[in-house]
N, C-alpha and C. Protein backbone atom coordinates (compact mmCIF):
# COMPACT_ATOMS: atom_id res chain seq x y z
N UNK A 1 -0.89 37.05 8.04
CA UNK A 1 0.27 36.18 8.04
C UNK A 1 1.05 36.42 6.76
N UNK A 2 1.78 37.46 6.34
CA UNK A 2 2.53 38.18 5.33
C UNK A 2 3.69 37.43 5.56
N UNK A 3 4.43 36.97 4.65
CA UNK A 3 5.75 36.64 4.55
C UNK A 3 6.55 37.63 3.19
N UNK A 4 7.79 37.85 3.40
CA UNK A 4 8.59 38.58 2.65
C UNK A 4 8.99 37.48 1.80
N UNK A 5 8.99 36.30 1.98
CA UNK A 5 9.63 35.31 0.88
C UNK A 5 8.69 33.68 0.91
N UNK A 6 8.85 33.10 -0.30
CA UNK A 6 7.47 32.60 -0.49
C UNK A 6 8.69 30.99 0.47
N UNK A 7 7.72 30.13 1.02
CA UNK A 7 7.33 28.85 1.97
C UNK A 7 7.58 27.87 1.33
N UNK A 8 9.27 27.60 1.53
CA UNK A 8 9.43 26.21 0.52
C UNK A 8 9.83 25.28 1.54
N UNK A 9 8.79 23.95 1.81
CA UNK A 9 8.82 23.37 2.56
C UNK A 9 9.94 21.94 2.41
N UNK A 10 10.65 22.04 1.46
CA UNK A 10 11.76 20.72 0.84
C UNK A 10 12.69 21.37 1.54
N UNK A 11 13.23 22.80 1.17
CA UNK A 11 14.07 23.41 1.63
C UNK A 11 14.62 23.88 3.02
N UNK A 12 13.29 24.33 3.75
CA UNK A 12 13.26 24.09 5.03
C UNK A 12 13.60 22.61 5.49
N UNK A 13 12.83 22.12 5.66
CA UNK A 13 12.73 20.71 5.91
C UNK A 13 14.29 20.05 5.61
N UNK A 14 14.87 20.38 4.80
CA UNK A 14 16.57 19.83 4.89
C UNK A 14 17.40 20.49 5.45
N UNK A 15 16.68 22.21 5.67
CA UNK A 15 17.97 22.54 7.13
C UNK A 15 17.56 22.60 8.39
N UNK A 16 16.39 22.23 8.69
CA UNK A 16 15.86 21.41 9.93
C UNK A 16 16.48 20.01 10.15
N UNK A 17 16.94 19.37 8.97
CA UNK A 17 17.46 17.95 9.31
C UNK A 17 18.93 18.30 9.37
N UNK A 18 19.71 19.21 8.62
CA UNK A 18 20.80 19.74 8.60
C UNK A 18 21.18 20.15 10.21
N UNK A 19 20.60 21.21 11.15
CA UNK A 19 20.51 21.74 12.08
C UNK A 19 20.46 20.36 13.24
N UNK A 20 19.25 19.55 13.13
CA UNK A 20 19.22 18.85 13.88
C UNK A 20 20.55 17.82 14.02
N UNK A 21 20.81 17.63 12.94
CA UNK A 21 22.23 16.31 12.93
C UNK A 21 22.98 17.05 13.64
N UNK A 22 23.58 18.51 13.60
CA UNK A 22 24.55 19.28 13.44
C UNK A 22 24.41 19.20 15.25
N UNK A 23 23.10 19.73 16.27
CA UNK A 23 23.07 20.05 17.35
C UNK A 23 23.14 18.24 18.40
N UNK A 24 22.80 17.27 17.39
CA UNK A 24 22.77 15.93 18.17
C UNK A 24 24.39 15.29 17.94
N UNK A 25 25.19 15.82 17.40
CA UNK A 25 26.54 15.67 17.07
C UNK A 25 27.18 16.29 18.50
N UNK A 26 26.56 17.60 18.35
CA UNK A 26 27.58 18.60 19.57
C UNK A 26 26.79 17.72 20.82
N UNK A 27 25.55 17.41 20.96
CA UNK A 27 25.22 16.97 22.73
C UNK A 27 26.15 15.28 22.10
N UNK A 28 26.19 14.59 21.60
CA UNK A 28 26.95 13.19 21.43
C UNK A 28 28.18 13.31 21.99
N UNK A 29 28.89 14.78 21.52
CA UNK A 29 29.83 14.97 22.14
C UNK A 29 30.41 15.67 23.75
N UNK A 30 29.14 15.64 24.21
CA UNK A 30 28.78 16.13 25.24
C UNK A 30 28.68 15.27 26.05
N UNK A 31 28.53 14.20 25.89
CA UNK A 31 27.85 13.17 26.41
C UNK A 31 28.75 13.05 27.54
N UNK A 32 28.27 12.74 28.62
CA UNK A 32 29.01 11.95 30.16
C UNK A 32 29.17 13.77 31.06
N UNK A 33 29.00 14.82 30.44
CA UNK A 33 29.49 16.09 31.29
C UNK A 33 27.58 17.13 31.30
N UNK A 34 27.73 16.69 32.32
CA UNK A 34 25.72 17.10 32.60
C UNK A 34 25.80 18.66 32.27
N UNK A 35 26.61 19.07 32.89
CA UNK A 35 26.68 21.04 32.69
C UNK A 35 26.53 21.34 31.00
N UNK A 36 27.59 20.40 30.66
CA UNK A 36 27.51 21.08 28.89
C UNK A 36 26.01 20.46 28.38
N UNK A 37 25.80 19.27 27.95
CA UNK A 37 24.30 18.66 28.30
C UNK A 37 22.57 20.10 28.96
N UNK A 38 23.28 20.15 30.03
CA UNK A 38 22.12 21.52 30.17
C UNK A 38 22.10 22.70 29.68
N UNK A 39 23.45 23.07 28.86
CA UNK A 39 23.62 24.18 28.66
C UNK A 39 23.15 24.02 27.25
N UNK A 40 23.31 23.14 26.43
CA UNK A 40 22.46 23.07 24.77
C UNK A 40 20.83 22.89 25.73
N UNK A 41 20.13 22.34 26.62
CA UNK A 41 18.89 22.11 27.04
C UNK A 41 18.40 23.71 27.09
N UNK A 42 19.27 24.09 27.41
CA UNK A 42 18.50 25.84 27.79
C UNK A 42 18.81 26.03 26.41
N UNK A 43 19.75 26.24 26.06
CA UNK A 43 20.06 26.77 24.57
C UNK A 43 18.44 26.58 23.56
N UNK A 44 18.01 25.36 23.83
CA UNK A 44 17.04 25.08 22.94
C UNK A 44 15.87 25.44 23.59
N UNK A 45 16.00 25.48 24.91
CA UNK A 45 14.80 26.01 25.40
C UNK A 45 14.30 28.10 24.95
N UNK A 46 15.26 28.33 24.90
CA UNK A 46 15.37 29.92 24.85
C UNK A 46 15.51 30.29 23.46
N UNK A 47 15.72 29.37 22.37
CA UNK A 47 15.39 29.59 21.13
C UNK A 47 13.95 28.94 20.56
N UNK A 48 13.16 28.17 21.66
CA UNK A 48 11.61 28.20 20.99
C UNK A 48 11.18 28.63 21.68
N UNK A 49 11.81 29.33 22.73
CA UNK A 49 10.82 30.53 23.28
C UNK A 49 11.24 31.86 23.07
N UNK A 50 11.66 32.01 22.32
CA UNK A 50 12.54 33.53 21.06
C UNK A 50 11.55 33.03 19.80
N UNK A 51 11.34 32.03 18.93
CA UNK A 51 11.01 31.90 18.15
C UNK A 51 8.97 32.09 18.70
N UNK A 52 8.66 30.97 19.14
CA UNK A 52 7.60 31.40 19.71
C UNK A 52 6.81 32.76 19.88
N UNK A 53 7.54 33.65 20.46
CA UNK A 53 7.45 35.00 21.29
C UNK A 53 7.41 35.89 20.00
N UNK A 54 8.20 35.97 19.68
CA UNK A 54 8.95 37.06 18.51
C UNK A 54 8.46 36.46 17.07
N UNK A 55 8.06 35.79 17.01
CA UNK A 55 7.77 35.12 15.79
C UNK A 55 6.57 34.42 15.05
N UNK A 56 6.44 33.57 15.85
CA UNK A 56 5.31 32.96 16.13
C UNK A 56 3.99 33.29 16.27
N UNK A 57 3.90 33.85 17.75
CA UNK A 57 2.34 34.43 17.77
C UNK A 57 2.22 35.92 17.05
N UNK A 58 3.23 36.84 16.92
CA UNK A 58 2.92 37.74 16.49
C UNK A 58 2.18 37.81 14.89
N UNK A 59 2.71 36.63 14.27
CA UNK A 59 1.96 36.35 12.83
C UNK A 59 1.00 35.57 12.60
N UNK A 60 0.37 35.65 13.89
CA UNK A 60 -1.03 34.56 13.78
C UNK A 60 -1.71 34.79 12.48
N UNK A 61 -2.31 34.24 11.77
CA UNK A 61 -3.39 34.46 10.82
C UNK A 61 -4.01 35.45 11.76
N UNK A 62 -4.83 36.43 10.32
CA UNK A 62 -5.53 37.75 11.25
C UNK A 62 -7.42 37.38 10.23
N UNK A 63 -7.66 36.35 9.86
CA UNK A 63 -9.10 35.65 9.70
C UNK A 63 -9.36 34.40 10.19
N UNK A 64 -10.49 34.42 10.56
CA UNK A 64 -10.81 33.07 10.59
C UNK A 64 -10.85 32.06 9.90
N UNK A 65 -10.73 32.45 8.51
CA UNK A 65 -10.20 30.80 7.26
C UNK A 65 -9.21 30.24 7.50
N UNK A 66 -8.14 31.30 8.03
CA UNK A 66 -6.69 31.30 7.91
C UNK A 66 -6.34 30.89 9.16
N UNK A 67 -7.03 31.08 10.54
CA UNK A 67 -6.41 30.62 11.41
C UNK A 67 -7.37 29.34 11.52
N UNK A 68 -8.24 28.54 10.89
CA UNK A 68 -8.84 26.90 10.67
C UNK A 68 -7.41 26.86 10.20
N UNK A 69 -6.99 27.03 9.21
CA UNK A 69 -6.20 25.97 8.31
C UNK A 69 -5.03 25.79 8.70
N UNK A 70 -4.58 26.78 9.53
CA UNK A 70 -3.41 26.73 10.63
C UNK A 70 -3.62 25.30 12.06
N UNK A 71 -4.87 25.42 12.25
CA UNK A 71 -5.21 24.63 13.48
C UNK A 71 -5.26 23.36 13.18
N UNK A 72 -5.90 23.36 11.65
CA UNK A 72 -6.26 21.82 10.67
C UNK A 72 -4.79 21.20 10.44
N UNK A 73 -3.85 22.15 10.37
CA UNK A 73 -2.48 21.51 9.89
C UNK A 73 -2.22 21.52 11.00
N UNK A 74 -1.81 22.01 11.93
CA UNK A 74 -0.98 21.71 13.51
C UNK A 74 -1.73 20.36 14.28
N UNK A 75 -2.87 20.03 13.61
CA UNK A 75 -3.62 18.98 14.29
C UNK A 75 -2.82 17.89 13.82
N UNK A 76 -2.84 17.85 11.88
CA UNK A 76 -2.67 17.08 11.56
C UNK A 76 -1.24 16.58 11.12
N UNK A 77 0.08 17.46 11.67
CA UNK A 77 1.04 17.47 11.71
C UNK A 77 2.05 17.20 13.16
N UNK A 78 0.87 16.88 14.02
CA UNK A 78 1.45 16.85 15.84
C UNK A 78 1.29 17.94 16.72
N UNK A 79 0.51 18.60 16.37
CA UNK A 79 -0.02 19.55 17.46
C UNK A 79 0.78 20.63 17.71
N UNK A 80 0.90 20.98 18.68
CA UNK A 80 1.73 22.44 19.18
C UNK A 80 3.27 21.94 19.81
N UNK A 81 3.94 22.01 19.05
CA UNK A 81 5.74 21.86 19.70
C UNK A 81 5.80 22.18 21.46
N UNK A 82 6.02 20.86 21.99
CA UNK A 82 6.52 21.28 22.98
C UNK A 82 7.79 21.01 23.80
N UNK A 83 7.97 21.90 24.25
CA UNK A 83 9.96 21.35 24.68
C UNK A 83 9.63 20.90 26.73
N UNK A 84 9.68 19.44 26.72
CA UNK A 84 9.02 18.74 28.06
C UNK A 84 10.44 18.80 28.90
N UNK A 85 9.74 19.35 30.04
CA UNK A 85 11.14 19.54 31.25
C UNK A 85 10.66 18.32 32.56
N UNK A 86 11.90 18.17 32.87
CA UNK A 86 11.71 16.83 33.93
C UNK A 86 11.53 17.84 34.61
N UNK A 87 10.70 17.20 35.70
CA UNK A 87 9.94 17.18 36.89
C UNK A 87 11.49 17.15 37.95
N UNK A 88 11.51 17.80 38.97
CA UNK A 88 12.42 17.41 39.81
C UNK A 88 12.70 16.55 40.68
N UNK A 89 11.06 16.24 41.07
CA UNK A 89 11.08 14.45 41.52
C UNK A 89 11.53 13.15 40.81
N UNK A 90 11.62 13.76 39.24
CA UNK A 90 11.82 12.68 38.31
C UNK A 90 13.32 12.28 38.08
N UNK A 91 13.96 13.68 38.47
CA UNK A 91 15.17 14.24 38.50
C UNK A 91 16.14 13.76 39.69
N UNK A 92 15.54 13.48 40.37
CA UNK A 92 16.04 13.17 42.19
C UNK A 92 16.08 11.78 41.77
N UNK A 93 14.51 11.27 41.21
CA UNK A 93 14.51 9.35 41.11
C UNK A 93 15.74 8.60 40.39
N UNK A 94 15.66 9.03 39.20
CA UNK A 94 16.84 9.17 38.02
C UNK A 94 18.71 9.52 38.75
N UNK A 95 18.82 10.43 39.54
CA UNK A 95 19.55 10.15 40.32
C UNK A 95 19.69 9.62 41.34
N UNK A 96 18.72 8.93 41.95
CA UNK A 96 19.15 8.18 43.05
C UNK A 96 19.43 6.46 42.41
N UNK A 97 18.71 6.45 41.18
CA UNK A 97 19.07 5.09 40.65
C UNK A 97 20.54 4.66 39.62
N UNK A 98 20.72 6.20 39.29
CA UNK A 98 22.28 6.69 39.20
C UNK A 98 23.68 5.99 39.84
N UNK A 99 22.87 6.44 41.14
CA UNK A 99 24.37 6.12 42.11
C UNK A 99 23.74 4.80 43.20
N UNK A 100 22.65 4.27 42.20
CA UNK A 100 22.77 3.13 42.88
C UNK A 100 21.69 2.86 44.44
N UNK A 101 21.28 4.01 44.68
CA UNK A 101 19.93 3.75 45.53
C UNK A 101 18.67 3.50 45.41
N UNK A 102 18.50 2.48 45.72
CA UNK A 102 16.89 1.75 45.58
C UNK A 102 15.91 2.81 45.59
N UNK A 103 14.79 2.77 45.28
CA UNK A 103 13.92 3.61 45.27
C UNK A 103 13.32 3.74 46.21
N UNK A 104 12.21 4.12 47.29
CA UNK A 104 11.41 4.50 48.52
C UNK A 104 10.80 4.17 47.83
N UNK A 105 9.92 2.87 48.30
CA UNK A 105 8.41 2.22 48.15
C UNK A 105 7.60 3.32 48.57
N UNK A 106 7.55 4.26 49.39
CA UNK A 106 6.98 5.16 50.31
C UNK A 106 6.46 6.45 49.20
N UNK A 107 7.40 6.46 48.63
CA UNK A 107 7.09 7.80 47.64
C UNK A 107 6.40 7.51 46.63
C-alpha cells in the first residue's frame, strides 16, 4: 500500500466536506426534475465504482499486519461504503403513493 504523497487526514476530510456541500447544492437544485436527480445518482454511482475498481482494491495492503489494521479501522470507522439502490418494488410503492394510490394490502 505505497503512496506517492504522505495521508493528511484534516485536509482530506475538508475537501470531502467541500465536495459534498458543493454536489448537495447541485441535486437541491435539482430538486422536483427526477432525470437530473438520476443523473448525479449514476454520476456517484460510477465514481465509487471507478474509485473502488481502479483504486481501491488494487492497493490492498500486501501483509497481513497491514491488511488487520485496514479491517480494524473500516470496522471502526463504518464498515465498507456502500452506495444503496432502491429496489423497484420500493420504487413502484413510492410512486404509487406519489400520485395518490393506496397501497395493495395484497402485496
Amino acid at each position: 500500500m505505497e503512496q506517492d504523497h504522505p495521508f493528511d487526514p484534516s485536509f482530506l476530510a475538508a475537501e470531502l466536506s467541500r465536495i459534498q456541500a458543493e454536489l448537495s447544492q447541485l441535486a437541491d437544485q435539482q430538486a422536483g426534475d427526477s432525470l437530473a436527480t438520476l443523473m448525479i445518482l449514476r454520476s456517484l454511482s460510477a465514481t465509487h465504482a471507478r474509485i473502488r475498481d481502479d483504486l481501491f482494491l488494487p492497493n490492498l495492503p500486501g501483509n497481513r499486519h497491514e491488511l488487520a489494521n485496514l479491517l480494524r479501522d473500516m470496522e471502526e470507522s463504518g464498515g465498507w461504503p456502500f452506495i444503496e439502490r432502491m429496489r423497484l418494488q420500493a420504487f413502484l410503492v413510492n410512486l404509487d403513493w406519489q400520485m395518490g394510490i393506496p397501497p395493495d394490502p395484497e402485496k
